[in-house]
Protein backbone atom coordinates (compact mmCIF):
# COMPACT_ATOMS: atom_id res chain seq x y z
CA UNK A 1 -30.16 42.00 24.42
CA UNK A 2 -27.09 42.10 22.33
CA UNK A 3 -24.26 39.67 22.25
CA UNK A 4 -20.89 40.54 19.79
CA UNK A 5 -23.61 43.19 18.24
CA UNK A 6 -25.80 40.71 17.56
CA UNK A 7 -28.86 41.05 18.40
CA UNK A 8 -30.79 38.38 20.67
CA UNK A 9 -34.62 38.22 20.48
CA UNK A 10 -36.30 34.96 21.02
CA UNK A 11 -34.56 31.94 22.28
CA UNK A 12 -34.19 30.36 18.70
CA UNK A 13 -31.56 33.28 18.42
CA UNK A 14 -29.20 32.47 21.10
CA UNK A 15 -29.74 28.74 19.95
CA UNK A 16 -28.34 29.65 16.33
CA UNK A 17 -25.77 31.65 18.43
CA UNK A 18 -24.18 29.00 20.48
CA UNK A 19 -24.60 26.58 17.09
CA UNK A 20 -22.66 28.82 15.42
CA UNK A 21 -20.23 28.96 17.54
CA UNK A 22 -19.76 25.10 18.29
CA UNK A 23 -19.36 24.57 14.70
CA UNK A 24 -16.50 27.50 14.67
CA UNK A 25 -15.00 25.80 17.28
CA UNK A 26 -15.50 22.60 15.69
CA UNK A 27 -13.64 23.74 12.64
CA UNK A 28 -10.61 25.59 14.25
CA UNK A 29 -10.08 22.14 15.93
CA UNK A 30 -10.23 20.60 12.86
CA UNK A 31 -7.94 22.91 11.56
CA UNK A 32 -5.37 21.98 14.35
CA UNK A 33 -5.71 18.91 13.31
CA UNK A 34 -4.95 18.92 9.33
CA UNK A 35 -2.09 21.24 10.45
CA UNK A 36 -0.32 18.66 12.81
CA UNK A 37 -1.17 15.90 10.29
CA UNK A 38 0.46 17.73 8.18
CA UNK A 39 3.56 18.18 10.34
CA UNK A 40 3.20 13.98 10.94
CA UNK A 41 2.84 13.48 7.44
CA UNK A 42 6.38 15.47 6.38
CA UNK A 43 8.16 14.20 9.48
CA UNK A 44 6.97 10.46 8.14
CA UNK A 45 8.51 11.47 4.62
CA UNK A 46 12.14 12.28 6.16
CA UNK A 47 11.89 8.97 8.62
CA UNK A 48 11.07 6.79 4.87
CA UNK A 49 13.73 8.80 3.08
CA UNK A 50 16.74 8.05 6.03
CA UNK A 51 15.19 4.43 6.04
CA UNK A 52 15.97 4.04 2.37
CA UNK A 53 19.39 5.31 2.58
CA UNK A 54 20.20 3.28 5.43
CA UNK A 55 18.65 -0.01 3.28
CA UNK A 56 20.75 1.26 0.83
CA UNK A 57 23.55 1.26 2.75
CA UNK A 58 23.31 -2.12 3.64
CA UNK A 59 22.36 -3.49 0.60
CA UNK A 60 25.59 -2.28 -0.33
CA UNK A 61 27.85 -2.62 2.28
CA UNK A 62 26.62 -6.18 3.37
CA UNK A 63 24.55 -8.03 1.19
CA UNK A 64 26.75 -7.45 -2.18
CA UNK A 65 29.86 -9.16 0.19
CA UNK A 66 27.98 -12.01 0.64
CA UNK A 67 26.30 -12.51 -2.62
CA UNK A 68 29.73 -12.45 -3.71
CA UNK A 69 30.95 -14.97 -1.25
CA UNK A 70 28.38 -17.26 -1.80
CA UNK A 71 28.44 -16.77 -5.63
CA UNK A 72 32.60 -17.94 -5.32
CA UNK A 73 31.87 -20.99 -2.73
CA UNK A 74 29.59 -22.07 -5.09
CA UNK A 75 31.91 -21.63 -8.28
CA UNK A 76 34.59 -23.12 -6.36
CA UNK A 77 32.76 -26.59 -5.10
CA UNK A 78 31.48 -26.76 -8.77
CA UNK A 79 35.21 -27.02 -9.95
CA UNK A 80 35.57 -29.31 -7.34
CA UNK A 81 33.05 -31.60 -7.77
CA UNK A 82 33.98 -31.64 -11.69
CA UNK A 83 37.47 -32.82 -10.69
CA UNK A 84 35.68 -35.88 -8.97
């Protein structure tokens, strides 16, 4: 008997036969796998990237106001409390 022109003799045969082809299937799936990892992977590296801008963003646009704030409320209660 021949299977894909290969030919089938003893039992042993068709065992390395379907072994041979769980482990191909075994191996495209983990194929699949590395290749939507990868996909994950580089979608995770644009989400970090827009993340950072963002912080960026804020670090600017919010936190320098306030550091400055607080740096002249506590410039201007230090005059004060010299004039005490």
């Amino acid at each position: 008997m021949d299977i894909f022109g290969i030919p089938i003799e003893t039992t042993k045969d068709l065992l390395n036969l379907s072994l041979s082809g769980g482990f191909l299937l075994i191996v495209l799936f983990l194929c699949l796998v590395l290749i939507r990892l990868y996909v994950v992977l580089g979608n995770l590296a644009n989400i970090t990237e827009s993340i950072a801008e963002i912080t960026d963003v804020i670090r600017h646009y919010v936190w320098k106001p306030i550091e400055l704030i607080n740096t002249l409320i506590s410039k201007i209660t230090s005059l004060f409390n010299k004039r005490r």
